[in-house]
C-alpha atoms as a PDB file:
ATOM      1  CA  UNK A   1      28.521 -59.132   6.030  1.00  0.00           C
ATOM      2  CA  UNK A   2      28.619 -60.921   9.206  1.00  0.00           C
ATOM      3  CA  UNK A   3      25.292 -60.726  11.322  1.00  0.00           C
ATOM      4  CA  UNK A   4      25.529 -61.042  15.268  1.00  0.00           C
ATOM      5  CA  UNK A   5      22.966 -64.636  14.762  1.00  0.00           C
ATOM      6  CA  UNK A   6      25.896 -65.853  12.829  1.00  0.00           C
ATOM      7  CA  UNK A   7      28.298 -65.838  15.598  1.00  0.00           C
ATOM      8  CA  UNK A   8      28.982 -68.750  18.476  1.00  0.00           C
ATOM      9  CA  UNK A   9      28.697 -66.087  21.293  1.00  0.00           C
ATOM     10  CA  UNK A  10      24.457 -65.089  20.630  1.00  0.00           C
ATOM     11  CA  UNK A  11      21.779 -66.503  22.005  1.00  0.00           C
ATOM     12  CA  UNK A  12      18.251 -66.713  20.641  1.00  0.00           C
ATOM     13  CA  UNK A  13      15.551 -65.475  23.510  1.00  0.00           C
ATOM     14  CA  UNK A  14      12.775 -68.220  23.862  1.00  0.00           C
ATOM     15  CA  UNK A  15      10.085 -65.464  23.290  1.00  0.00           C
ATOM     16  CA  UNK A  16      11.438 -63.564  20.229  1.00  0.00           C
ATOM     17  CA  UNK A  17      13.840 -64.907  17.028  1.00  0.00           C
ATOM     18  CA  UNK A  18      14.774 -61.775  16.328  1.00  0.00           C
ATOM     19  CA  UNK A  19      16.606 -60.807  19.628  1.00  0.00           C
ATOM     20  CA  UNK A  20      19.321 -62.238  21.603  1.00  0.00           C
ATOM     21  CA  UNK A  21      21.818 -61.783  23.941  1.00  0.00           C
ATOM     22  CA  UNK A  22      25.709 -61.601  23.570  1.00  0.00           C
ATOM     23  CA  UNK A  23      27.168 -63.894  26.254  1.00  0.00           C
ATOM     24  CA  UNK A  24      31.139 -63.838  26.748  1.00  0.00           C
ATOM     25  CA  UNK A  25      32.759 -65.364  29.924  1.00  0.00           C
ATOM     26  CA  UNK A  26      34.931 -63.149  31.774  1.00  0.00           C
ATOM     27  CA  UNK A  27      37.381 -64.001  34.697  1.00  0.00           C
ATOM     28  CA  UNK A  28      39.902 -62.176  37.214  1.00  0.00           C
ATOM     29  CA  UNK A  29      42.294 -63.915  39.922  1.00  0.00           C
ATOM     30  CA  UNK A  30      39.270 -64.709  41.576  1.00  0.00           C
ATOM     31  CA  UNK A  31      36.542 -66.367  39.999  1.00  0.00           C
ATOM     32  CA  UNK A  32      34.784 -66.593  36.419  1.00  0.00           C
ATOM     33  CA  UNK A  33      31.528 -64.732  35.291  1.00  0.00           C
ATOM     34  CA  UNK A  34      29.832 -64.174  31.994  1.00  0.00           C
ATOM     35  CA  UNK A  35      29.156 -60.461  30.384  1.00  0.00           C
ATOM     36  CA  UNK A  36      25.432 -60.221  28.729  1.00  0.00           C
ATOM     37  CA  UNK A  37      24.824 -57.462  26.105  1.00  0.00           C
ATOM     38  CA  UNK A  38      20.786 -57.486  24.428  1.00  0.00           C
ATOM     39  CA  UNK A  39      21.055 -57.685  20.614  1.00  0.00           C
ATOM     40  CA  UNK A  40      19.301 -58.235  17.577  1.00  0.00           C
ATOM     41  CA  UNK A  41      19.930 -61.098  15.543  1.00  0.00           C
ATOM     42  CA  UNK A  42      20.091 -58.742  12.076  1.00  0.00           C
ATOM     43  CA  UNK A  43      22.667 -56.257  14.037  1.00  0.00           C
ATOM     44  CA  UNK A  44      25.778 -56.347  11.783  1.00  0.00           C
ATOM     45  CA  UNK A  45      29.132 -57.334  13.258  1.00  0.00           C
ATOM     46  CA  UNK A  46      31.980 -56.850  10.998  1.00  0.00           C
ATOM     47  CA  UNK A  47      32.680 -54.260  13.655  1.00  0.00           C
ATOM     48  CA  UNK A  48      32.932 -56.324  16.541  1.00  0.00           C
ATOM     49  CA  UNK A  49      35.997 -57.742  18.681  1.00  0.00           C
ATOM     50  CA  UNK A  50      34.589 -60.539  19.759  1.00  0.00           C
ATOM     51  CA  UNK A  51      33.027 -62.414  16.650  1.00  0.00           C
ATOM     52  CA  UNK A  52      33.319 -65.873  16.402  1.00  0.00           C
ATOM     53  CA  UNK A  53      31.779 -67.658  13.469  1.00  0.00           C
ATOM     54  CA  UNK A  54      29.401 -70.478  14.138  1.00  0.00           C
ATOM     55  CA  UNK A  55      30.452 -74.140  13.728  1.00  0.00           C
ATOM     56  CA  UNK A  56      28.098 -76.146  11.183  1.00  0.00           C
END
């Protein structure tokens, strides 16, 4: 089971391991921006679309 810490896309917060943030860039004709989503690190996501595994 893949865990949200595993993928490329989380982020650790500085204050707390266990919590993160789902960053994914975004862009239209326009200009580029990033999407944020709070997680936790143990959240599960075989579900997810956009799961990328981390490089070692």
């Amino acid at each position: 089971m893949a865990q949200c810490k595993d993928c490329e896309r989380f982020y650790v917060l500085e204050e707390d391991d266990s919590r993160g943030d789902c960053i994914q860039k975004g862009k239209d004709e326009r200009q580029a921006y990033f999407y944020t989503k709070p997680v936790r690190a143990e959240h599960e996501a075989d579900g997810c679309d956009s799961f990328h595994p981390r490089k070692n």
